[in-house]
Each structure stands twice: as structure tokens, then as C-alpha cells.
N, C-alpha and C. Protein backbone atom coordinates (compact mmCIF):
# COMPACT_ATOMS: atom_id res chain seq x y z
N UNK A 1 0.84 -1.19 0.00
CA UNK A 1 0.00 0.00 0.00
C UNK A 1 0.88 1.25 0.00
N UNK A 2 0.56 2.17 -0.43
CA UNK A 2 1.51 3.33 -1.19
C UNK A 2 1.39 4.05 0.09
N UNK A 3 0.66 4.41 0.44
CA UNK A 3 -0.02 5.43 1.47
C UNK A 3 0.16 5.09 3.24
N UNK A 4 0.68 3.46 3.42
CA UNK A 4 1.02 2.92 4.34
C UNK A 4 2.07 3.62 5.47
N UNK A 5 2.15 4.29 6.32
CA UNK A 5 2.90 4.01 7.60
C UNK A 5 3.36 3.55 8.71
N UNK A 6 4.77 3.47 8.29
CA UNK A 6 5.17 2.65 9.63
C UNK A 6 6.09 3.31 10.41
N UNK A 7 6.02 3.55 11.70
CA UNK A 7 7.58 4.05 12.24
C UNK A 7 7.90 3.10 13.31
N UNK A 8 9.28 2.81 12.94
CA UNK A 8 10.28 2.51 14.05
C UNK A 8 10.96 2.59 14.41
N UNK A 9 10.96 2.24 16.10
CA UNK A 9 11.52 3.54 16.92
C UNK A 9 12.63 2.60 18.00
N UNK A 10 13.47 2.77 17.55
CA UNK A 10 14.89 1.71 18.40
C UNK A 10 15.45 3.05 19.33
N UNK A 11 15.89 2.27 20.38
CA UNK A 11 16.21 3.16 21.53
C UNK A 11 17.34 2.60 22.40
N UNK A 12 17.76 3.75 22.82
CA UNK A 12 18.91 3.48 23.72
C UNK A 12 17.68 3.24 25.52
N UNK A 13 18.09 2.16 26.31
CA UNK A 13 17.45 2.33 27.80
C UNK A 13 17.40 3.94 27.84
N UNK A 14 16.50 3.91 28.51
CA UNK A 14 15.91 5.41 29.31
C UNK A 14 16.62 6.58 28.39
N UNK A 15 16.18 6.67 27.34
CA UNK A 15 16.57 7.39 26.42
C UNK A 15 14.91 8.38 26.34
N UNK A 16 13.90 7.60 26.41
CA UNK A 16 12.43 8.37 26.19
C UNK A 16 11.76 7.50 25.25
N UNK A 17 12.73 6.88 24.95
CA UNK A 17 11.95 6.51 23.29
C UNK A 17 10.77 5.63 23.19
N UNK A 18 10.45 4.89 23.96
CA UNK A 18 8.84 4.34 24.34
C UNK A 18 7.96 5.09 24.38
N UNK A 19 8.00 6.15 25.30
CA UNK A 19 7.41 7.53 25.49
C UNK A 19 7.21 8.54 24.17
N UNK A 20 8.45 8.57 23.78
CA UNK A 20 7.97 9.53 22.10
C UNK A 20 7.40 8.59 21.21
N UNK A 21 7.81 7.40 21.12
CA UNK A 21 6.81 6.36 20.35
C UNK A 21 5.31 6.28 20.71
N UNK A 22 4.98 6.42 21.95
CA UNK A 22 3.24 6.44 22.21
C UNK A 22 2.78 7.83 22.07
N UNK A 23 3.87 8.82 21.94
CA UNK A 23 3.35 9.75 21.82
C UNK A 23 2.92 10.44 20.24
N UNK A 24 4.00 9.57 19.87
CA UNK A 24 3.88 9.79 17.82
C UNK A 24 2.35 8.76 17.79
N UNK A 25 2.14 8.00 18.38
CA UNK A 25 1.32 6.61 17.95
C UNK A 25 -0.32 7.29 17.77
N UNK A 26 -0.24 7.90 18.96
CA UNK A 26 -1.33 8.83 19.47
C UNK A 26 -1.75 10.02 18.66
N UNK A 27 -0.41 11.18 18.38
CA UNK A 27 -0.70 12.02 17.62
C UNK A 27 -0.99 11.68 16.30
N UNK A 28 -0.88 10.18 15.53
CA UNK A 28 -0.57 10.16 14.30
C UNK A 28 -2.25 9.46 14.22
N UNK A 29 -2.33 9.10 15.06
CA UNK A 29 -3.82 7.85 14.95
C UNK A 29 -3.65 6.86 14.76
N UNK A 30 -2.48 6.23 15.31
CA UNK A 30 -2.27 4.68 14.49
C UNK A 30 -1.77 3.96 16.12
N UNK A 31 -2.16 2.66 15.55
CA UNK A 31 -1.58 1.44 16.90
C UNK A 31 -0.17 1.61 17.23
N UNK A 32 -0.08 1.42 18.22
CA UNK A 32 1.33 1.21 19.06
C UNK A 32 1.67 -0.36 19.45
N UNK A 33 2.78 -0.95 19.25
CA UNK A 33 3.49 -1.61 19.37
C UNK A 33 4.57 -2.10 20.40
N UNK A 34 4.56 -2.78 20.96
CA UNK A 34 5.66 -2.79 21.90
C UNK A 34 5.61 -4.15 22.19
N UNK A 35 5.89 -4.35 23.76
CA UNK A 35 5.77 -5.65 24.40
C UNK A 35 4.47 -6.26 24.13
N UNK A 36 3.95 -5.26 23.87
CA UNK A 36 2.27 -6.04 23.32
C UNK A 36 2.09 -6.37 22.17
N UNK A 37 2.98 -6.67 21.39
CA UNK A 37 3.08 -7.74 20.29
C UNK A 37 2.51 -8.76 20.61
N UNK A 38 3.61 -9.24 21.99
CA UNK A 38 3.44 -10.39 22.54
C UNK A 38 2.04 -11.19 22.48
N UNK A 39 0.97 -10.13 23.02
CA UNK A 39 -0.29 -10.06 23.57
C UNK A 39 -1.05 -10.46 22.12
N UNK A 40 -0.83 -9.58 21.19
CA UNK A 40 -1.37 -10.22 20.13
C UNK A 40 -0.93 -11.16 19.76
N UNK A 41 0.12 -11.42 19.35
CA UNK A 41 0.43 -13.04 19.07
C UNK A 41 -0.68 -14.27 19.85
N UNK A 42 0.25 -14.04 21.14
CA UNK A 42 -0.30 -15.41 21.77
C UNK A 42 -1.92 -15.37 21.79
N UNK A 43 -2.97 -14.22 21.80
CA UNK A 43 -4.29 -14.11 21.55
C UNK A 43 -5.13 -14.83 20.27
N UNK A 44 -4.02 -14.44 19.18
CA UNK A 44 -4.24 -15.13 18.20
C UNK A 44 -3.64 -16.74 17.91
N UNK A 45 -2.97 -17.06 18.60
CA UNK A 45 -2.65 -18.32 18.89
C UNK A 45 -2.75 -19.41 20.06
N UNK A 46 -3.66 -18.53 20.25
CA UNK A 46 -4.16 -19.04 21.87
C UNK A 46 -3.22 -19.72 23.07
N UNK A 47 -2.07 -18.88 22.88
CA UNK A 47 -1.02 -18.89 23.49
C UNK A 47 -0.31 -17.91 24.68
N UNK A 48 0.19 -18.63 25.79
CA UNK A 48 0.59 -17.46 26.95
C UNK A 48 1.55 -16.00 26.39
N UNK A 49 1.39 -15.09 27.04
CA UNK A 49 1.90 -14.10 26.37
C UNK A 49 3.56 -14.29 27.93
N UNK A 50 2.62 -14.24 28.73
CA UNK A 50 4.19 -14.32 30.09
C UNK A 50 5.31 -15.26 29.42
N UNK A 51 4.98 -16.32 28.99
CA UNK A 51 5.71 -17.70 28.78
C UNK A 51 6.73 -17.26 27.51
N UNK A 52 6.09 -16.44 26.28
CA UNK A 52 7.09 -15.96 25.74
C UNK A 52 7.47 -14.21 25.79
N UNK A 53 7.26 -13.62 27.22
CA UNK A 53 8.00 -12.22 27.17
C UNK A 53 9.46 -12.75 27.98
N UNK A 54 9.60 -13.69 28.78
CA UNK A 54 10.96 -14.33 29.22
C UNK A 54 12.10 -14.44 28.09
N UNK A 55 11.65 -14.69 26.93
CA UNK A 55 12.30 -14.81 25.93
C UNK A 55 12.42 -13.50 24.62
N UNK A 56 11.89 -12.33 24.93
CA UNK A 56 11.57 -10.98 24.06
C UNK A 56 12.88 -10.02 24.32
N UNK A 57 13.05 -9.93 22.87
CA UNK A 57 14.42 -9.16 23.06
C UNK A 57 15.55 -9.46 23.98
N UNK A 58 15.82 -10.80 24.03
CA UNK A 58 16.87 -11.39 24.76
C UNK A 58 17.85 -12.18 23.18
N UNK A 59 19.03 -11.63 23.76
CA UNK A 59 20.05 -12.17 23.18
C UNK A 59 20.35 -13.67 22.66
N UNK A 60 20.83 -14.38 21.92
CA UNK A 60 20.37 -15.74 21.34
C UNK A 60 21.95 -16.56 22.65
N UNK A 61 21.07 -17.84 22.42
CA UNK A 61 22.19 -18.36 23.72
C UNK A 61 23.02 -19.32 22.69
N UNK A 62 23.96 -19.52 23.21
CA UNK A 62 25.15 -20.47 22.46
C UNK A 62 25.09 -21.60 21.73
N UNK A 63 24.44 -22.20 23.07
CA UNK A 63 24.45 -23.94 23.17
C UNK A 63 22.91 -23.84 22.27
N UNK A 64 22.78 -24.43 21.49
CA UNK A 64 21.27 -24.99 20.41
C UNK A 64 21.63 -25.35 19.50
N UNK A 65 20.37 -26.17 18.96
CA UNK A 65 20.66 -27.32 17.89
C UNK A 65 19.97 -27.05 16.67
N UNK A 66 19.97 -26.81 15.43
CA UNK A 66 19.06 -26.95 14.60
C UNK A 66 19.10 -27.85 13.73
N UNK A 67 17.63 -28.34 13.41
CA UNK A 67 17.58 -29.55 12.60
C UNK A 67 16.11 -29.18 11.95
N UNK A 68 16.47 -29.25 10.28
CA UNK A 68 15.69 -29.22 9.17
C UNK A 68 14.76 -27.75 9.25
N UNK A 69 15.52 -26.70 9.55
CA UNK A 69 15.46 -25.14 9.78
C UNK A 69 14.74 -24.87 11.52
N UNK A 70 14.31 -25.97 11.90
CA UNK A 70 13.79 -25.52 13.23
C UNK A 70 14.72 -25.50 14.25
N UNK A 71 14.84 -24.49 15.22
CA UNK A 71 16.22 -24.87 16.20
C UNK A 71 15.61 -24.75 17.71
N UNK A 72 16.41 -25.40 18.48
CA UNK A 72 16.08 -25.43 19.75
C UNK A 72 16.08 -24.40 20.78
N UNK A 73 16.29 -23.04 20.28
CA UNK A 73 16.49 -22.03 21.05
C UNK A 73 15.46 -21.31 21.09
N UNK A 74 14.94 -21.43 22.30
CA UNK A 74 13.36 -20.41 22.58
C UNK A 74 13.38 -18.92 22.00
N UNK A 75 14.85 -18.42 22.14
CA UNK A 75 15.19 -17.09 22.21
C UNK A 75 14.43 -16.73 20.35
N UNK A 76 15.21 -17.57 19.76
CA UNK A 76 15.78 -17.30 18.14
C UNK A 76 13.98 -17.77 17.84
N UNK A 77 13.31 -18.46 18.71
CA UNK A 77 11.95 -18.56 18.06
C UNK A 77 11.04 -17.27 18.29
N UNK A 78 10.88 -17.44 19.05
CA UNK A 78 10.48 -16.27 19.61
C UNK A 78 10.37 -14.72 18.99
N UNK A 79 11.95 -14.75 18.65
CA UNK A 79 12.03 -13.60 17.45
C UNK A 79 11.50 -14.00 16.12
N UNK A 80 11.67 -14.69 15.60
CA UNK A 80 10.98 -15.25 14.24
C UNK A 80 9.40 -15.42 14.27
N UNK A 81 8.70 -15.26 15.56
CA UNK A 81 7.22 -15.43 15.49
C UNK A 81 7.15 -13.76 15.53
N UNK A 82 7.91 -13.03 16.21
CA UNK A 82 7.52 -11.74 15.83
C UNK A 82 8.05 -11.07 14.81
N UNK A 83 9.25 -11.48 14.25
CA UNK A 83 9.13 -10.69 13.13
C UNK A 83 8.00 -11.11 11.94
N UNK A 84 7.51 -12.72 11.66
CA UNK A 84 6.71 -12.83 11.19
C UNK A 84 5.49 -12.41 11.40
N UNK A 85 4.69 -11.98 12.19
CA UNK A 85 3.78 -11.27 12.98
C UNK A 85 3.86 -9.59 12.81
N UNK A 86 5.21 -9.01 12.55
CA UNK A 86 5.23 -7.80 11.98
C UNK A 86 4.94 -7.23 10.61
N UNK A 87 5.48 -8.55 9.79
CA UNK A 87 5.41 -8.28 8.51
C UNK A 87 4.17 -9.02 8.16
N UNK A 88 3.63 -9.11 9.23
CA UNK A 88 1.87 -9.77 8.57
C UNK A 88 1.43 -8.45 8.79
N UNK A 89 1.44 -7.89 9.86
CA UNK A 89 0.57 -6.46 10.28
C UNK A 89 1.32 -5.34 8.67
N UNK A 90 2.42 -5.67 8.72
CA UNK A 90 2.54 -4.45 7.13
C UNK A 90 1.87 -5.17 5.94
N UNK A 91 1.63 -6.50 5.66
CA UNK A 91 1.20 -6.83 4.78
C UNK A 91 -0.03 -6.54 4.39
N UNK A 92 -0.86 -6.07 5.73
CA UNK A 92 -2.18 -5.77 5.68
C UNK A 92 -2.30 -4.37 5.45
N UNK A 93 -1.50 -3.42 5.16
CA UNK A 93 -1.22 -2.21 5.09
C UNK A 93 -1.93 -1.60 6.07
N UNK A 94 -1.68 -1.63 6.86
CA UNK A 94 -1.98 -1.31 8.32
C UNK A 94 -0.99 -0.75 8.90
N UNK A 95 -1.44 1.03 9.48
CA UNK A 95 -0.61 1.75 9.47
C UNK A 95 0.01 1.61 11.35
N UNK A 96 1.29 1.67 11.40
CA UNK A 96 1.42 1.87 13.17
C UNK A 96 3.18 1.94 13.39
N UNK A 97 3.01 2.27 15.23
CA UNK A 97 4.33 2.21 15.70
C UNK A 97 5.00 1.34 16.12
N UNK A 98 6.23 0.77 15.80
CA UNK A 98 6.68 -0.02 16.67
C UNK A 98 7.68 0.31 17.39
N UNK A 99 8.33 -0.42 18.66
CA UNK A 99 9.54 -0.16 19.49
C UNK A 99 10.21 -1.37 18.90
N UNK A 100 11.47 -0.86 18.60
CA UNK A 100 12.62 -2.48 18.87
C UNK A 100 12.19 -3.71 18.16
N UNK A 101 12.88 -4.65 18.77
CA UNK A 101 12.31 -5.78 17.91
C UNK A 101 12.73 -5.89 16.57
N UNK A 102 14.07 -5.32 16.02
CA UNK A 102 14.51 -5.24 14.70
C UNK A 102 14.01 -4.86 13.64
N UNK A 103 12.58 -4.30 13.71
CA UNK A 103 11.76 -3.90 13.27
C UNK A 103 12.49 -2.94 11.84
N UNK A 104 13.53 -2.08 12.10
CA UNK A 104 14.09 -1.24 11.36
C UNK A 104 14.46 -2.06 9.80
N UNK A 105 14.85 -3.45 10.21
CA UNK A 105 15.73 -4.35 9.64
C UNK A 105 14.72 -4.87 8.57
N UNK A 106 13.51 -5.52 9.71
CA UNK A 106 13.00 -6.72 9.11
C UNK A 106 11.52 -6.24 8.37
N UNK A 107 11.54 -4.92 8.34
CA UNK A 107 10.20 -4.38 7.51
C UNK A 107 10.66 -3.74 6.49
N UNK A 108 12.51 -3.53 6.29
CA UNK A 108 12.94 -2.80 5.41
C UNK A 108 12.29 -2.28 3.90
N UNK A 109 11.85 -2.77 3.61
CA UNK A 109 11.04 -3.52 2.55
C UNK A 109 9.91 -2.87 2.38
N UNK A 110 9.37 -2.11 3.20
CA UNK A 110 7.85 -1.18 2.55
C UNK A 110 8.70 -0.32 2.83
N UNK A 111 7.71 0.46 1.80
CA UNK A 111 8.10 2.32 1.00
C UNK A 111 8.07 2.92 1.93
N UNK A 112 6.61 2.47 3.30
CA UNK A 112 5.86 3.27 3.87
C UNK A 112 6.73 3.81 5.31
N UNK A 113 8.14 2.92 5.52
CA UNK A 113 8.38 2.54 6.78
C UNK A 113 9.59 3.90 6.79
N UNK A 114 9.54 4.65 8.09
CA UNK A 114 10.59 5.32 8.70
C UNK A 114 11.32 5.06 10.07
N UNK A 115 12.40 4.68 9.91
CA UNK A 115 12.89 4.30 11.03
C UNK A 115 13.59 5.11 11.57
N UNK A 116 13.63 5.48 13.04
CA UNK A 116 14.77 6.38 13.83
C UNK A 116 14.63 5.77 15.24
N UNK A 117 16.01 6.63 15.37
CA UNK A 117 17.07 6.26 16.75
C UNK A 117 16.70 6.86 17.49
N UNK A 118 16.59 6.77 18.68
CA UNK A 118 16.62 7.54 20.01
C UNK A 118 17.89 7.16 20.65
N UNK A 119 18.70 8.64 21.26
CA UNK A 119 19.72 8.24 21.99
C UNK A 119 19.65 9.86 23.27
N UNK A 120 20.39 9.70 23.95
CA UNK A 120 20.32 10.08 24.92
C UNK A 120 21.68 10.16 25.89
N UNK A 121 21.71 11.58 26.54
CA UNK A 121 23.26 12.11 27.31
C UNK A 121 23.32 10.61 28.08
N UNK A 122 24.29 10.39 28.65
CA UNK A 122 24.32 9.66 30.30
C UNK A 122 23.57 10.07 31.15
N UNK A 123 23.88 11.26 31.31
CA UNK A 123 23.42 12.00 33.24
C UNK A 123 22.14 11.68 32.64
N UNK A 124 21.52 12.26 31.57
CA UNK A 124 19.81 12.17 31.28
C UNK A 124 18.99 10.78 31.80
N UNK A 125 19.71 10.02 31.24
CA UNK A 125 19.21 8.42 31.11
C UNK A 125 19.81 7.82 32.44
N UNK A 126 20.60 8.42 33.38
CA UNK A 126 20.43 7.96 34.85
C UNK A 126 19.91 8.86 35.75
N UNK A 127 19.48 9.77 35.43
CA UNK A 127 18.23 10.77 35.84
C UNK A 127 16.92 10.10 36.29
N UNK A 128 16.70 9.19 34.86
CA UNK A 128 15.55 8.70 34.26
C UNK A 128 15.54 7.35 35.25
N UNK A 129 16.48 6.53 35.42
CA UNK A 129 16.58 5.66 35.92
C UNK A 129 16.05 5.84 37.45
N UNK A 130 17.16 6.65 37.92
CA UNK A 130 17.02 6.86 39.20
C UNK A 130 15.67 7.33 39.93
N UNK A 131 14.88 7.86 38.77
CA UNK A 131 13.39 8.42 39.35
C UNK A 131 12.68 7.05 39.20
N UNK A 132 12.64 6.50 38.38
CA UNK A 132 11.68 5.85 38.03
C UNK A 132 11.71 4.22 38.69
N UNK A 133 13.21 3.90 38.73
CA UNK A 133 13.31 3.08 39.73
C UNK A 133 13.84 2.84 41.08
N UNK A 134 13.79 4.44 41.58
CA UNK A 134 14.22 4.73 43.04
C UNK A 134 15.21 4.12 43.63
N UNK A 135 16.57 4.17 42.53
CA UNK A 135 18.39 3.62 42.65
C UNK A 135 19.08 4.60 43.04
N UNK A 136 20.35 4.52 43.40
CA UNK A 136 21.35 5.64 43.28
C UNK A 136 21.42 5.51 42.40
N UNK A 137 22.61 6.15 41.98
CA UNK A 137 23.30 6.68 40.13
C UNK A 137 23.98 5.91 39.70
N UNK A 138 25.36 4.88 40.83
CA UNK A 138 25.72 3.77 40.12
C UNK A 138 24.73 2.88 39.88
N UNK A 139 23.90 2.18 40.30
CA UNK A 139 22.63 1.26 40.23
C UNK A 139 22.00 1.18 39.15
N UNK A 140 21.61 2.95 38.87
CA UNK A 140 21.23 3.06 37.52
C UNK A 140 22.05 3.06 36.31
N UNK A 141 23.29 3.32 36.76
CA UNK A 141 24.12 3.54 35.40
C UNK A 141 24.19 1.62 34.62
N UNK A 142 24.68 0.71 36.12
CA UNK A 142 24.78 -0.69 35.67
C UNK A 142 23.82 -1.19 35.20
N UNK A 143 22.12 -0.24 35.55
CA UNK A 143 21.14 -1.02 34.86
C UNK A 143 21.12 -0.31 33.32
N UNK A 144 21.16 0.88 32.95
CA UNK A 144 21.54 1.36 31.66
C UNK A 144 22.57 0.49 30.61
N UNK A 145 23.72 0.03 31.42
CA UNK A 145 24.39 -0.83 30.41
C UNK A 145 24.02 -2.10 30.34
N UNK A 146 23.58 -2.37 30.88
CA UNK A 146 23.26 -4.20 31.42
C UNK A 146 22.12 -3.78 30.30
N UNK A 147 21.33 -2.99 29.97
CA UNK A 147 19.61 -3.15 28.93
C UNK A 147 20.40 -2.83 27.32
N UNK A 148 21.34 -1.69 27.50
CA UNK A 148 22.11 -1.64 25.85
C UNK A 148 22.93 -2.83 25.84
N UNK A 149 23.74 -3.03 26.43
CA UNK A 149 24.30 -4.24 26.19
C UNK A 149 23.61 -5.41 25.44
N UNK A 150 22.71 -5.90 26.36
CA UNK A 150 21.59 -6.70 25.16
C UNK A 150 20.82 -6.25 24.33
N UNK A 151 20.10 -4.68 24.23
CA UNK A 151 19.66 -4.45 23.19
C UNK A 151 20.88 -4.76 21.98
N UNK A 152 21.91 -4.27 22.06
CA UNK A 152 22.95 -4.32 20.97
C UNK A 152 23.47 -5.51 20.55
N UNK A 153 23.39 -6.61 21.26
CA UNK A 153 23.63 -8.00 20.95
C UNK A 153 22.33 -8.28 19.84
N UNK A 154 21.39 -8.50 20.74
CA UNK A 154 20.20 -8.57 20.01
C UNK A 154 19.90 -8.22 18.79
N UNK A 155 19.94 -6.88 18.43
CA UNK A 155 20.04 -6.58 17.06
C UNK A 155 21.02 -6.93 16.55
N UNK A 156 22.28 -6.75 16.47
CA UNK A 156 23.26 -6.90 16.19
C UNK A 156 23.48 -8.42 15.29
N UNK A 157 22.82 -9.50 16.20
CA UNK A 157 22.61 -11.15 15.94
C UNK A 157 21.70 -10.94 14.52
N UNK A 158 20.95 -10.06 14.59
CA UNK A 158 20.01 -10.40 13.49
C UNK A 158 19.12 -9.78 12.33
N UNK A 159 20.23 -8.23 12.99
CA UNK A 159 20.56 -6.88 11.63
C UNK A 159 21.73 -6.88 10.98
N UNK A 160 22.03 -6.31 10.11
CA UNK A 160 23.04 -6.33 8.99
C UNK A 160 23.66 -5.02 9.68
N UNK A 161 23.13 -3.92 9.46
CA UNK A 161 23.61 -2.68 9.95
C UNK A 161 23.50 -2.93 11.87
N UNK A 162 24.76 -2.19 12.48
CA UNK A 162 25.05 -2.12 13.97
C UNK A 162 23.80 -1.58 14.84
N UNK A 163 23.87 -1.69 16.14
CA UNK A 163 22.47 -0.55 16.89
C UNK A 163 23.19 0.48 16.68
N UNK A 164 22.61 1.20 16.70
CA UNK A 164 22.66 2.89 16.48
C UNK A 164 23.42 3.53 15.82
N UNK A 165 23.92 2.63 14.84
CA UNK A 165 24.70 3.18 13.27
C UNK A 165 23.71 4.01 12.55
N UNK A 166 24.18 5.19 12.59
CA UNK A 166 23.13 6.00 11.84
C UNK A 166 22.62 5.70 10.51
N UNK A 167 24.30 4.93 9.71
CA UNK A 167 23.44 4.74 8.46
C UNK A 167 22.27 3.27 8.23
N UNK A 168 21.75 3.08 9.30
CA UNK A 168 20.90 2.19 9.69
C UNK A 168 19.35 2.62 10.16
N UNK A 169 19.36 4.41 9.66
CA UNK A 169 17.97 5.08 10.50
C UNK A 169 17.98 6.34 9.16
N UNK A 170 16.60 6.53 9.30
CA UNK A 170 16.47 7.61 8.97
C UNK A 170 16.97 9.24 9.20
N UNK A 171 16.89 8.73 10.63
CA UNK A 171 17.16 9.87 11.75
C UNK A 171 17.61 9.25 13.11
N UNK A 172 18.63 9.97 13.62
CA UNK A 172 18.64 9.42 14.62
C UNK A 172 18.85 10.75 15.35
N UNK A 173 18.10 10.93 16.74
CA UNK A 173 17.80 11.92 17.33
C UNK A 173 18.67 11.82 19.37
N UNK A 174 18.47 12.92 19.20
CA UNK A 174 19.30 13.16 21.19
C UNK A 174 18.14 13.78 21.59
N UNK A 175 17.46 12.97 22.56
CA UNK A 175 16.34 13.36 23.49
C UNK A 175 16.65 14.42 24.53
N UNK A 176 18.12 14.10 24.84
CA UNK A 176 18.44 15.22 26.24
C UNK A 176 18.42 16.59 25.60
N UNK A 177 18.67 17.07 24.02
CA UNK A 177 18.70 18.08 24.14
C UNK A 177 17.22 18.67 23.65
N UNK A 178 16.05 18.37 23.45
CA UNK A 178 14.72 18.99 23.61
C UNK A 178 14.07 18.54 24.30
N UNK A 179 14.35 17.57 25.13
CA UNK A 179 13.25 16.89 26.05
C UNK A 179 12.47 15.84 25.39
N UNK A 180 11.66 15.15 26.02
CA UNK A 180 10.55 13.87 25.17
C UNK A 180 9.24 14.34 24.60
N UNK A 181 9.06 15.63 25.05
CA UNK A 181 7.80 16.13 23.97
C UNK A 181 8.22 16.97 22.66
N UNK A 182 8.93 17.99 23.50
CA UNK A 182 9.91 18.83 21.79
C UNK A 182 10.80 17.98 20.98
N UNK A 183 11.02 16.82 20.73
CA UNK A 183 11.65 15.80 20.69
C UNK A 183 10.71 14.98 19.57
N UNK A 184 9.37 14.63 20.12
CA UNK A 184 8.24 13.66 19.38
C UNK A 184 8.04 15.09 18.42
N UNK A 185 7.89 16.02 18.90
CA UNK A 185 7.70 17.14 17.98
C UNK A 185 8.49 17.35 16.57
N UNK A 186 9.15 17.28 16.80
CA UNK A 186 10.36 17.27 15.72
C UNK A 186 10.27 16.25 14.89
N UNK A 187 10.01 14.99 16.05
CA UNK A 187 9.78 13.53 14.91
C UNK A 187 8.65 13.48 14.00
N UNK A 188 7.58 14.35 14.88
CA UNK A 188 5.85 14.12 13.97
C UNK A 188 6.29 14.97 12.88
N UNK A 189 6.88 15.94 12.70
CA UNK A 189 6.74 17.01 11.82
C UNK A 189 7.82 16.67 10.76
N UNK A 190 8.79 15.76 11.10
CA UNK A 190 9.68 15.11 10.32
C UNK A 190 8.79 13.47 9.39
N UNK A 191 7.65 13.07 9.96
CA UNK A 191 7.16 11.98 9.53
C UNK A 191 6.27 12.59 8.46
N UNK A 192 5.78 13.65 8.88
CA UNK A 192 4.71 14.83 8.15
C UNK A 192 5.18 14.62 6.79
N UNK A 193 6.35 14.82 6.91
CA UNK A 193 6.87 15.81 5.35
C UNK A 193 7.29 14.41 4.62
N UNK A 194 7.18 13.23 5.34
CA UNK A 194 7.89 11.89 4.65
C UNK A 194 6.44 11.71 3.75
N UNK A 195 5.45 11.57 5.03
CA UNK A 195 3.89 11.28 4.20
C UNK A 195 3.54 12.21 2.96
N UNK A 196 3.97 13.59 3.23
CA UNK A 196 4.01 14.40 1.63
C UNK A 196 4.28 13.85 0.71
N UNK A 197 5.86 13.84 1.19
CA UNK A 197 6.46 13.03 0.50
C UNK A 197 5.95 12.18 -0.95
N UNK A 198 5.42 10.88 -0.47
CA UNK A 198 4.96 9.89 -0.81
C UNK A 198 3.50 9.76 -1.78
């Protein structure tokens, strides 16, 4: 579908970018995406959604076996039911947001799709931490790397282009310096001119 939008929105931890993603999702009129993939999946497959968020956006483990393309690693399935599950929702030209989930990578492929980065100072994103999960600053800083760390594996296993290689985004944006609303601002009005665009 010509007229189709998609944005996705890869993020550094406590960068905002969940937050400017529901906030584009909202201003634009279209579904939001996230951990609630999950929810649709397993709804439509009459399947637990808890049983596979243990396994969402987790890094692929070593030790597994594959035999006749199926492999034994919950992790590597898991991702393959959602990226298939993503590119069913674009197939239907069905417009929306997603977070993460390689999404940038694995929808490459419609006209309709804009992808950008969220990144973010340090002090900002242990700011963020520290409020929200009532840590000191080292606490938060080890939980900041401990979530990029595997976000970047993660993609990394199963994108061509690096996390947050720009030439891997449309845009890639710094939240600390307009904040998370002047920020989505910039992004809606940057998606605006893509939909002209088109």
C-alpha cells in the first residue's frame, strides 16, 4: 500500500523513546506496538503471552541445535514469530508504531516505513533511571548498560547494519537536548513531510 505508515523507533534504555513512540502513535492515529506484540500473538494463537515475554528481546544463547530449519532455542523462536507477525501487520497495510524488535531491519522492505534512533546524554538516562526506579546513580548507570548491552547484541545477531549506526535510521535523534515532547515534535513534523512526500 503506497499510502502505508510505519515508524520505528529503536532506543537506547531510558533514552524516552517508548514515550515519544506512544506519543507519535497517538498524535498520528495509528496502533502502538511494543511488548504487546506479545499479547497479540499469543491471543491469536491461543497462546501465553508471560511464557514468551521471558524470551523478548533477549540475546540468542550459544548452546542450540538446529535440525531441518527448526532450532532449539526459545530465544531465536520467539524472534521469528515476531518478526513474522510484523510483517503480517505491514502486509495488511496497516498503518502503526513499533519499538525495537529489529523492526528497522526486518520491515525494510515497505516504501511506507521510517525508522529512527533515540539516543540520549548519560546523566539524562540515569536521571531517568534513578526516578523511576528509586536507585542511586551507580545502580542506575549498571542497569543502563546491562539493557544496551543486550539491546545491541540482540540486534546486532540479526541486523546487517550495527544498533545505532546511523546509516541504519532515517534519523537518529538526542532526546536530552529537547526533552521527550519537543523531541516527538520534531519527529511528527519530520514523519509529516515523509507522508508528503509519498
Amino acid at each position: 500500500m503506497n499510502n502505508q505508515l510505519i515508524v520505528s523507533i529503536s532506543r537506547e534504555f531510558a533514552s524516552g523513546g517508548r514515550e515519544i513512540a506512544k506519543i507519535l502513535a497517538e498524535r498520528l492515529n495509528i496502533d502502538y506496538y511494543d511488548r504487546n506484540l506479545l499479547d497479540a500473538i499469543a491471543a491469536e494463537r491461543l497462546g501465553d503471552a508471560e511464557k514468551l515475554r521471558k524470551f523478548d528481546e533477549v540475546p540468542r544463547i550459544f548452546l542450540k541445535r538446529t535440525v531441518r530449519g527448526m532450532t532449539s532455542s526459545p530465544e531465536e523462536n520467539v524472534a521469528q514469530i515476531q518478526f513474522d507477525y510484523m510483517t503480517k501487520l505491514a502486509d495488511s497495510g496497516k498503518p502503526f508504531v513499533i519499538v525495537g524488535r529489529c523492526a528497522d531491519e526486518v520491515l525494510s522492505e515497505y516504501k511506507g516505513l521510517v525508522r529512527i534512533f533515540v539516543l540520549a546524554d548519560e546523566s539524562s538516562k540515569v536521571d531517568r533511571i534513578c526516578e523511576s526506579r528509586e536507585v542511586n546513580r551507580d545502580e542506575a548507570r549498571g542497569i543502563m548498560l546491562r539493557h544496551d548491552k543486550s539491546r545491541r547484541a540482540y540486534h546486532n545477531y540479526y541486523c546487517t547494519y550495527r544498533w545505532g549506526d546511523s546509516r541504519g535510521y532515517d534519523i537518529t535523534v538526542n532526546s536530552s537536548r529537547l526533552g521527550i515532547r519537543r523531541t516527538a515534535d520534531l519527529l511528527e513534523a519530520y514523519i509529516r513531510m515523509r507522508m508528503i512526500e509519498k
